[in-house]
PDB file of N, CA and C in Angstrom:
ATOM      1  N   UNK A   1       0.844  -1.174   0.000  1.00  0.00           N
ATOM      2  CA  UNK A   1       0.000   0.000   0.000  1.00  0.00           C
ATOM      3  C   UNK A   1       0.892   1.241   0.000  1.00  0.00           C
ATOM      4  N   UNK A   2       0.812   2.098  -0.871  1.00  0.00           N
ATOM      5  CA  UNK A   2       1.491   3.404  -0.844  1.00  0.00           C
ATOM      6  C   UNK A   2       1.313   4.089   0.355  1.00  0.00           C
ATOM      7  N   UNK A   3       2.432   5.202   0.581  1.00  0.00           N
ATOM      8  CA  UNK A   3       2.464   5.832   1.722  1.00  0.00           C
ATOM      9  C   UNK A   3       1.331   7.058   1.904  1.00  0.00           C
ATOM     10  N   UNK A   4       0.876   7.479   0.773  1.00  0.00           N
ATOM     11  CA  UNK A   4       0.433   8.381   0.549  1.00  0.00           C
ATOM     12  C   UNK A   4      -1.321   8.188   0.844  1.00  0.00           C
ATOM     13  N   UNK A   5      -1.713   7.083   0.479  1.00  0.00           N
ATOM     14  CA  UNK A   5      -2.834   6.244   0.584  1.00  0.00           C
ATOM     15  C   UNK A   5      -3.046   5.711   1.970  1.00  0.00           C
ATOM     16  N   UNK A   6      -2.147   5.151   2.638  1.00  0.00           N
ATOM     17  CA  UNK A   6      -1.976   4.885   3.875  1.00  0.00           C
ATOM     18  C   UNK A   6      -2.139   6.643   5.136  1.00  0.00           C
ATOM     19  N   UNK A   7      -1.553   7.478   4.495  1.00  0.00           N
ATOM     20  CA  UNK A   7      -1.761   8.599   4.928  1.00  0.00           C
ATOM     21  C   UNK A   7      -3.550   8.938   5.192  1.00  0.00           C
ATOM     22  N   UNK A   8      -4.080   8.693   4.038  1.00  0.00           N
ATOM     23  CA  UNK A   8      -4.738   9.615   3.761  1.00  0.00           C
ATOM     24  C   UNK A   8      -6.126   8.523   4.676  1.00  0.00           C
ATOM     25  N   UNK A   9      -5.570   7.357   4.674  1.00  0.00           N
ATOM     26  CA  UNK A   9      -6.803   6.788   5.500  1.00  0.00           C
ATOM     27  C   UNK A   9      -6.794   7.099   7.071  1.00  0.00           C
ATOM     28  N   UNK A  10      -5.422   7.176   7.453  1.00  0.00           N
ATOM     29  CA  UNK A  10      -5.352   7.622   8.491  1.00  0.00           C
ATOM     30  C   UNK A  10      -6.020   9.021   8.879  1.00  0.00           C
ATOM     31  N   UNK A  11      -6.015  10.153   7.716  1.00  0.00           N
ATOM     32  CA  UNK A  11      -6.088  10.916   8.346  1.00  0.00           C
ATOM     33  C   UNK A  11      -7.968  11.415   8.132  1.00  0.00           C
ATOM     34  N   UNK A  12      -8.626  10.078   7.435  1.00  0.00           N
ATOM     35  CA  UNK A  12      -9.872  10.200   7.352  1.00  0.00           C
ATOM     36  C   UNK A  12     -10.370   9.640   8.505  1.00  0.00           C
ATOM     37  N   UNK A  13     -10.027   8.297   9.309  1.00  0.00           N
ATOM     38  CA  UNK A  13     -10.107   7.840  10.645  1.00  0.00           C
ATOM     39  C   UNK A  13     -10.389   8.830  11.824  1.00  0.00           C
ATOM     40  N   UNK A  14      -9.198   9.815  11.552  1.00  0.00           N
ATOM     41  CA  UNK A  14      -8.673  10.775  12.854  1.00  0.00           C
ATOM     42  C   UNK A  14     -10.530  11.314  12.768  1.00  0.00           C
ATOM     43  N   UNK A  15     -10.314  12.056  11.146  1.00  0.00           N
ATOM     44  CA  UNK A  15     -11.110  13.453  11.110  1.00  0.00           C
ATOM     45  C   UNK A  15     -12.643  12.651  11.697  1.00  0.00           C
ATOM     46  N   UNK A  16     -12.688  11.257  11.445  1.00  0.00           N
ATOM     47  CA  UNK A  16     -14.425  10.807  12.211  1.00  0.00           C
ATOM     48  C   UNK A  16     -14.601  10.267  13.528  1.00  0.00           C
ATOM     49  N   UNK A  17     -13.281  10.120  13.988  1.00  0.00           N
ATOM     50  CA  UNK A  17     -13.070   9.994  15.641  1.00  0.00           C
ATOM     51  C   UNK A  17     -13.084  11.524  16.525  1.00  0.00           C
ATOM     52  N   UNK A  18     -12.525  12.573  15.644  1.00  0.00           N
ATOM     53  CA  UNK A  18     -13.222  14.123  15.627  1.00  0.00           C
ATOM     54  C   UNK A  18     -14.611  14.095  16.206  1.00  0.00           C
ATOM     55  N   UNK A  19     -15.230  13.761  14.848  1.00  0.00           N
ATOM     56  CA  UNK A  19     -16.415  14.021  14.727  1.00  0.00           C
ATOM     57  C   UNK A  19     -17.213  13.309  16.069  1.00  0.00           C
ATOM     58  N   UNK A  20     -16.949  11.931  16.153  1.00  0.00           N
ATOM     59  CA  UNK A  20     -18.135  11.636  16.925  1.00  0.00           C
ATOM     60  C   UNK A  20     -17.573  11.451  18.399  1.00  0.00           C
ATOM     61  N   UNK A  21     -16.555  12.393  18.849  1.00  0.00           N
ATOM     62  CA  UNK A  21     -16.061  13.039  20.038  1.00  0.00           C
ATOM     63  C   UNK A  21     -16.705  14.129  20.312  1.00  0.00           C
ATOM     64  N   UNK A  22     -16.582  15.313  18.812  1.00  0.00           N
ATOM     65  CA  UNK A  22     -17.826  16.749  19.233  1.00  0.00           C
ATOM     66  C   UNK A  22     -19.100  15.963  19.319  1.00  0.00           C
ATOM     67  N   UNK A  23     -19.922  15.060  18.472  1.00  0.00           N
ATOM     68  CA  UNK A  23     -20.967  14.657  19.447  1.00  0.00           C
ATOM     69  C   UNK A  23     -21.298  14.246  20.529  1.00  0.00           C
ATOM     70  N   UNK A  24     -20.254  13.699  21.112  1.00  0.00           N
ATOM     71  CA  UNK A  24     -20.119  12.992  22.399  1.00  0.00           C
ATOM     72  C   UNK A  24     -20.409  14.319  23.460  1.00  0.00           C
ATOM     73  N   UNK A  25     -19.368  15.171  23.071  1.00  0.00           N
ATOM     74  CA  UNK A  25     -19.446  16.609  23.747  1.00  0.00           C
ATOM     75  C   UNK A  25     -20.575  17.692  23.821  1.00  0.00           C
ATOM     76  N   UNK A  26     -21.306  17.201  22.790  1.00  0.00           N
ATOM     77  CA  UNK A  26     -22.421  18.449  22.524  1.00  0.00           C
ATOM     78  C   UNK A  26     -23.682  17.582  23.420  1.00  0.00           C
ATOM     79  N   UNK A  27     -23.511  16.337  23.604  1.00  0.00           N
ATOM     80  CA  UNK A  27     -24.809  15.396  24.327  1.00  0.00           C
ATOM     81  C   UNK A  27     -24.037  15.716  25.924  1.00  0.00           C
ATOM     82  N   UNK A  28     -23.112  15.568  26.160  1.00  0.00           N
ATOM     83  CA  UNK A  28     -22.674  15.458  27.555  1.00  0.00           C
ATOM     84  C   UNK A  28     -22.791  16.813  27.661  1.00  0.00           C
ATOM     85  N   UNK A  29     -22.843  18.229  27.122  1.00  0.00           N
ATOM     86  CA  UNK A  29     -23.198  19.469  27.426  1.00  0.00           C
ATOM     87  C   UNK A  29     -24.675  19.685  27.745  1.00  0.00           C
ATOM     88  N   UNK A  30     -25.707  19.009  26.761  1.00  0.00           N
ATOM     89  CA  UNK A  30     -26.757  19.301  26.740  1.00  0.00           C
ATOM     90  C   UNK A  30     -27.419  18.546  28.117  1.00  0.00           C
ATOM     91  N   UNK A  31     -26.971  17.217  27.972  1.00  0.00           N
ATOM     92  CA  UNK A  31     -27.479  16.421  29.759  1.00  0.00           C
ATOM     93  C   UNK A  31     -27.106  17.443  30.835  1.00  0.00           C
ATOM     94  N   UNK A  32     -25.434  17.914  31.009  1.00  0.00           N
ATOM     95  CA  UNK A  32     -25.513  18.977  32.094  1.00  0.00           C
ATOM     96  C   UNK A  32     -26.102  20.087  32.484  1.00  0.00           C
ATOM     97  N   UNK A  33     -26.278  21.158  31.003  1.00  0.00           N
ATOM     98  CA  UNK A  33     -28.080  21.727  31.097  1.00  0.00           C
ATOM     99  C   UNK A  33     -28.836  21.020  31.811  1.00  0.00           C
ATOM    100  N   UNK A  34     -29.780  20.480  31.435  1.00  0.00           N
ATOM    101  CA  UNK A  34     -30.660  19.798  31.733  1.00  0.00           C
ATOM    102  C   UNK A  34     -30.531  19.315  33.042  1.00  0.00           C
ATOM    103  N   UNK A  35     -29.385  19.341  33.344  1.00  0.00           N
ATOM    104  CA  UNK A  35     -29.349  18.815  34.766  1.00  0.00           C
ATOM    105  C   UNK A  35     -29.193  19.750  36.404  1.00  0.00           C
ATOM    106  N   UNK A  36     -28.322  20.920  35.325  1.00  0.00           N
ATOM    107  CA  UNK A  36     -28.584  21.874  36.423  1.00  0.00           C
ATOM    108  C   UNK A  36     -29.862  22.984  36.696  1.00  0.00           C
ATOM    109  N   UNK A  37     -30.482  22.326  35.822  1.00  0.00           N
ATOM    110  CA  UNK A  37     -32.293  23.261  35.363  1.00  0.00           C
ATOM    111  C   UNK A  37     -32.383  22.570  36.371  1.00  0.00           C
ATOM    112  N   UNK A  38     -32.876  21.011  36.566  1.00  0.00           N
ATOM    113  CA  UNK A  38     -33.373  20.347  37.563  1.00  0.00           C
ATOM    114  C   UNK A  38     -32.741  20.679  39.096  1.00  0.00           C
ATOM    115  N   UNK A  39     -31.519  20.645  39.395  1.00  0.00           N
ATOM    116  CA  UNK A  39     -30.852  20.773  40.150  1.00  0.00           C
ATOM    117  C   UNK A  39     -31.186  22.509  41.010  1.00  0.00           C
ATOM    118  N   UNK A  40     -31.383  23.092  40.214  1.00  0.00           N
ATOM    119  CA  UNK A  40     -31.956  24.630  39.982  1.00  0.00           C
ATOM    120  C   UNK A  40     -33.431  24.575  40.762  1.00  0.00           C
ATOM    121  N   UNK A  41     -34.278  23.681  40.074  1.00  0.00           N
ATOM    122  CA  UNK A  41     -35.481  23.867  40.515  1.00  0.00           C
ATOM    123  C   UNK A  41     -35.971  23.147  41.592  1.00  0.00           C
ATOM    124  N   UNK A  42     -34.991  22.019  41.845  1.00  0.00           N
ATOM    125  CA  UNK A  42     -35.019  21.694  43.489  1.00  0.00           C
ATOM    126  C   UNK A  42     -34.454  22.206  44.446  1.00  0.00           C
ATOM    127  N   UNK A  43     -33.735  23.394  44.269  1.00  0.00           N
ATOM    128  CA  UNK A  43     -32.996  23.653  45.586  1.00  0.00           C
ATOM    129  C   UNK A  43     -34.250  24.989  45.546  1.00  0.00           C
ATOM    130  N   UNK A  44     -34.600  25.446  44.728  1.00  0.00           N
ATOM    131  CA  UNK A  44     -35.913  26.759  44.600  1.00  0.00           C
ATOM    132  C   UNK A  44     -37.247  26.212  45.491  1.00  0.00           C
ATOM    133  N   UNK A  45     -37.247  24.636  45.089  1.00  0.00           N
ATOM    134  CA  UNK A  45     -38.704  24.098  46.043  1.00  0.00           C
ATOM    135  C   UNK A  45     -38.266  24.085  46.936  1.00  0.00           C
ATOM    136  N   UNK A  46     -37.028  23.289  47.673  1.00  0.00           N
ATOM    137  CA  UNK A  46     -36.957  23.232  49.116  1.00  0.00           C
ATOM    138  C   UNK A  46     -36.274  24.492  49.694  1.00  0.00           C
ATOM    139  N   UNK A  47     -36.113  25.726  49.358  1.00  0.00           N
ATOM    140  CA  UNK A  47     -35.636  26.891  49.875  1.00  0.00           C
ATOM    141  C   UNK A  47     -36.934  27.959  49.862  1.00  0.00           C
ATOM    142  N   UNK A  48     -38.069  27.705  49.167  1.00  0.00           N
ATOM    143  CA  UNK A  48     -39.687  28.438  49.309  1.00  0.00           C
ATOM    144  C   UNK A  48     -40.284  27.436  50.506  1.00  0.00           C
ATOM    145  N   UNK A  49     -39.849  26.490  50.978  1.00  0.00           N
ATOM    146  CA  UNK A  49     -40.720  25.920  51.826  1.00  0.00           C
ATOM    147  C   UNK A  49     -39.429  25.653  53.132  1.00  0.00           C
ATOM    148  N   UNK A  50     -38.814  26.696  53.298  1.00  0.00           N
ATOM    149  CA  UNK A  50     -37.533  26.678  53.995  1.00  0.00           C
ATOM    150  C   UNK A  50     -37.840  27.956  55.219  1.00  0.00           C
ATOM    151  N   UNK A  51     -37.856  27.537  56.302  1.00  0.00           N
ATOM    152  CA  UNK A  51     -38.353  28.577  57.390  1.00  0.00           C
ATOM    153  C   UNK A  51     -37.316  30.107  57.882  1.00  0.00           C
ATOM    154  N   UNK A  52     -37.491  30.814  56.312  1.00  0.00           N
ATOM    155  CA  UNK A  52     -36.710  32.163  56.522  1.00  0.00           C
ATOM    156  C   UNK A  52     -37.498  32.949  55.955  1.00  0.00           C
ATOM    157  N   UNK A  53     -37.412  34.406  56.472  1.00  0.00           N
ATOM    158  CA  UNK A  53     -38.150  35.518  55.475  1.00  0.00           C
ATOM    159  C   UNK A  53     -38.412  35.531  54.087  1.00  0.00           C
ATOM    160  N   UNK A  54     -38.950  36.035  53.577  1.00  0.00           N
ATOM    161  CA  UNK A  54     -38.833  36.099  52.170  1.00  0.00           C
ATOM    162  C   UNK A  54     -37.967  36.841  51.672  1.00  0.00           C
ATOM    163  N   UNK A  55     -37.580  37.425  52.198  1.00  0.00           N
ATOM    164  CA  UNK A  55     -36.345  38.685  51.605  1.00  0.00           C
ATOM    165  C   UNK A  55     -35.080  37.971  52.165  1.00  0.00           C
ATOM    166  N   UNK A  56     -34.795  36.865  52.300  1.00  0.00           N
ATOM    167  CA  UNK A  56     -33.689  36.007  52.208  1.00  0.00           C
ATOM    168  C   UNK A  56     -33.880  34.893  52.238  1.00  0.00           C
ATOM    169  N   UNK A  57     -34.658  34.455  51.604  1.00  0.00           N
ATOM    170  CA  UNK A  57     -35.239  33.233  50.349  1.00  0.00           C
ATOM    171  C   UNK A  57     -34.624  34.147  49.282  1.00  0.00           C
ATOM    172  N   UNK A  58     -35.161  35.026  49.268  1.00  0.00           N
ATOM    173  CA  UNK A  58     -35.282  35.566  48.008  1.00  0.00           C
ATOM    174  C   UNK A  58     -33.805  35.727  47.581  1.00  0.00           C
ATOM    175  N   UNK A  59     -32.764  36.213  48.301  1.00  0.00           N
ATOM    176  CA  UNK A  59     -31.456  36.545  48.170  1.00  0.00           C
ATOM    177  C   UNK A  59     -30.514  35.205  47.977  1.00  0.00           C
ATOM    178  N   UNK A  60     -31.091  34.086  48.658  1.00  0.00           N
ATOM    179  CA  UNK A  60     -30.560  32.828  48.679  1.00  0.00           C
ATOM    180  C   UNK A  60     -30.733  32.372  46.928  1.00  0.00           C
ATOM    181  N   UNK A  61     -32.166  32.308  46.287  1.00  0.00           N
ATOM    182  CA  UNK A  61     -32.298  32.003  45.411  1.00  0.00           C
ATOM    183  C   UNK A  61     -31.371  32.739  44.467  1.00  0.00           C
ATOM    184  N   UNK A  62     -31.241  33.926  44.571  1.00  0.00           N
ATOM    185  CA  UNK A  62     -30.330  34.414  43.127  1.00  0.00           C
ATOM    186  C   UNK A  62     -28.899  34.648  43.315  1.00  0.00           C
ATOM    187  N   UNK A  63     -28.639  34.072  45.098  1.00  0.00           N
ATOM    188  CA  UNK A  63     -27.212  33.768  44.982  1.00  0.00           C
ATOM    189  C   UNK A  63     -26.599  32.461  43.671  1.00  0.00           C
ATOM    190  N   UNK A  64     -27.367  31.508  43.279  1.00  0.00           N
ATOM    191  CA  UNK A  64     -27.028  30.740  42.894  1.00  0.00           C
ATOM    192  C   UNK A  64     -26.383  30.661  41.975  1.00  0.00           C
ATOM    193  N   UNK A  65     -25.370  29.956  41.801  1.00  0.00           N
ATOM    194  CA  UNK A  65     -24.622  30.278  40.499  1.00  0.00           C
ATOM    195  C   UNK A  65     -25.378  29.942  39.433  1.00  0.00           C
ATOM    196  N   UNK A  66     -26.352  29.412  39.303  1.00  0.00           N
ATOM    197  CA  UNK A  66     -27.005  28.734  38.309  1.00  0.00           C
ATOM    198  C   UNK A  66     -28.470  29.198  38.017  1.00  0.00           C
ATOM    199  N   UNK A  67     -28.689  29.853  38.532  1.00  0.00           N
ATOM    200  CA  UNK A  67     -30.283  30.680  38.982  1.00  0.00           C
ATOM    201  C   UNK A  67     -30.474  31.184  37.663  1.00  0.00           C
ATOM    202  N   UNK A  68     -32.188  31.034  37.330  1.00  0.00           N
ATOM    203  CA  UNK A  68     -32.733  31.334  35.859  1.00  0.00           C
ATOM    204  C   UNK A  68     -32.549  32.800  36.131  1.00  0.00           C
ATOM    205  N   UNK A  69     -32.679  32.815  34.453  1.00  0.00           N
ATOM    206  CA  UNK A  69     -32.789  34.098  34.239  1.00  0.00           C
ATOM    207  C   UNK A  69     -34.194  34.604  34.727  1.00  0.00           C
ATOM    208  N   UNK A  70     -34.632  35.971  34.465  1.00  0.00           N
ATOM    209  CA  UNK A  70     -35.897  36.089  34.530  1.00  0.00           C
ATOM    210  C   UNK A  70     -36.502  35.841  33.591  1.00  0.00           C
ATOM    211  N   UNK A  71     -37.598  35.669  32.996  1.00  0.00           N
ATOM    212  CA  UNK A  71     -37.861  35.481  31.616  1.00  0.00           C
ATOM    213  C   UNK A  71     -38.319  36.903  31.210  1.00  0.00           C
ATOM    214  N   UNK A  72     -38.087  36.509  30.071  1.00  0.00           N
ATOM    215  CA  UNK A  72     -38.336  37.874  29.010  1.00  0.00           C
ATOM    216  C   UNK A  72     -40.207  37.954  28.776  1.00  0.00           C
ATOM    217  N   UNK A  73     -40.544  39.156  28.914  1.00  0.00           N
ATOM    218  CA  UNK A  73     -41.941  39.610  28.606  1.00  0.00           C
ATOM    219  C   UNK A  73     -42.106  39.299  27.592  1.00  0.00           C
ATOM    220  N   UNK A  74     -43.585  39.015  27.584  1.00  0.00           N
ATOM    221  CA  UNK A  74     -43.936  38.364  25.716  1.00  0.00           C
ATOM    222  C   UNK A  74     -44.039  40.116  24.882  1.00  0.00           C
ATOM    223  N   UNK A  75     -43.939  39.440  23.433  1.00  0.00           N
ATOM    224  CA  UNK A  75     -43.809  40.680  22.655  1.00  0.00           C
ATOM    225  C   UNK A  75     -44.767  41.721  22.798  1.00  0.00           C
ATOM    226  N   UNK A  76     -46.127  41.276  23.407  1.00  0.00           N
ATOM    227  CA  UNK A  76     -47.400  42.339  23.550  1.00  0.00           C
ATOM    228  C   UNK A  76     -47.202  43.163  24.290  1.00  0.00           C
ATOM    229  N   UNK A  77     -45.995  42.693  25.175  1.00  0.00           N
ATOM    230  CA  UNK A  77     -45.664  43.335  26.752  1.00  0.00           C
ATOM    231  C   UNK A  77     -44.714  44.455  26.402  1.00  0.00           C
ATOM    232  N   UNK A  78     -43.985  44.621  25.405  1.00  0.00           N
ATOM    233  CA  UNK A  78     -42.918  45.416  25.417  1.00  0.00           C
ATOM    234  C   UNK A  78     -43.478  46.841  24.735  1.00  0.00           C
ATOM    235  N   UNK A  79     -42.755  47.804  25.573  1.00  0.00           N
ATOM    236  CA  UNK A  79     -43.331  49.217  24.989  1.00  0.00           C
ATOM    237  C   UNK A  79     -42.485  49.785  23.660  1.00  0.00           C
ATOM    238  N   UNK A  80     -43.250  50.345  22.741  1.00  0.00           N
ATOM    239  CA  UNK A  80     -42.410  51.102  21.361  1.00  0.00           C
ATOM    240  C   UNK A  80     -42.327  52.355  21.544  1.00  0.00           C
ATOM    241  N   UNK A  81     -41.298  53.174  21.806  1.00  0.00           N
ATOM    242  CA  UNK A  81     -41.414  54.647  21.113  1.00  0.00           C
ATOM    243  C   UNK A  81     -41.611  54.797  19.964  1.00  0.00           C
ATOM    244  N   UNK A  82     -42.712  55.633  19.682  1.00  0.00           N
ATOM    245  CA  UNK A  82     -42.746  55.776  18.603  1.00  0.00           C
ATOM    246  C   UNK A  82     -42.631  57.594  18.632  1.00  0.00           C
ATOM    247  N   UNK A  83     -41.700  58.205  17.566  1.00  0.00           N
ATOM    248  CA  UNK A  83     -41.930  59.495  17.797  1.00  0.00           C
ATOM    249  C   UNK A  83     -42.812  60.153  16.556  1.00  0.00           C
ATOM    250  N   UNK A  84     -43.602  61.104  16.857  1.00  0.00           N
ATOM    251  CA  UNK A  84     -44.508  61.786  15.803  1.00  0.00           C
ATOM    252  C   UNK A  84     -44.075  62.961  15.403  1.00  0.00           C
TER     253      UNK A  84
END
């Protein structure tokens, strides 16, 4: 087998052991999402039913490193300037 041919299979091997490594990576990213949503929304249930004020519940919750965003207002909600 030529060297050149031998090269070139090798370096088609590499480029799909690449490939289904970034998939490997983009599924093991997306499970950890998913996992700190959950992780997120249980420490939110047992810290609302947690015997402290609300104004440190409240501070506890958005200490979190992981704490949702707020959500964004739907589009009906948002105001336009409009100038005349």
């Amino acid at each position: 087998m030529p060297p050149d041919l031998k090269q070139s299979q090798a370096a088609v091997v590499r480029r799909q052991r690449v490939r289904s490594i970034m998939i490997l990576v983009a599924i093991v990213a997306e499970l950890m999402e998913e996992y700190t949503v959950l992780v997120a929304r249980v420490l939110e249930h047992l810290l609302h039913g947690a015997p402290f004020p609300r104004r440190m519940r409240f501070l506890m919750l958005r200490s979190l490193p992981f704490a949702a965003q707020p959500p964004t207002p739907p589009a009906h909600a948002l105001r336009v300037a409009v100038r005349a």
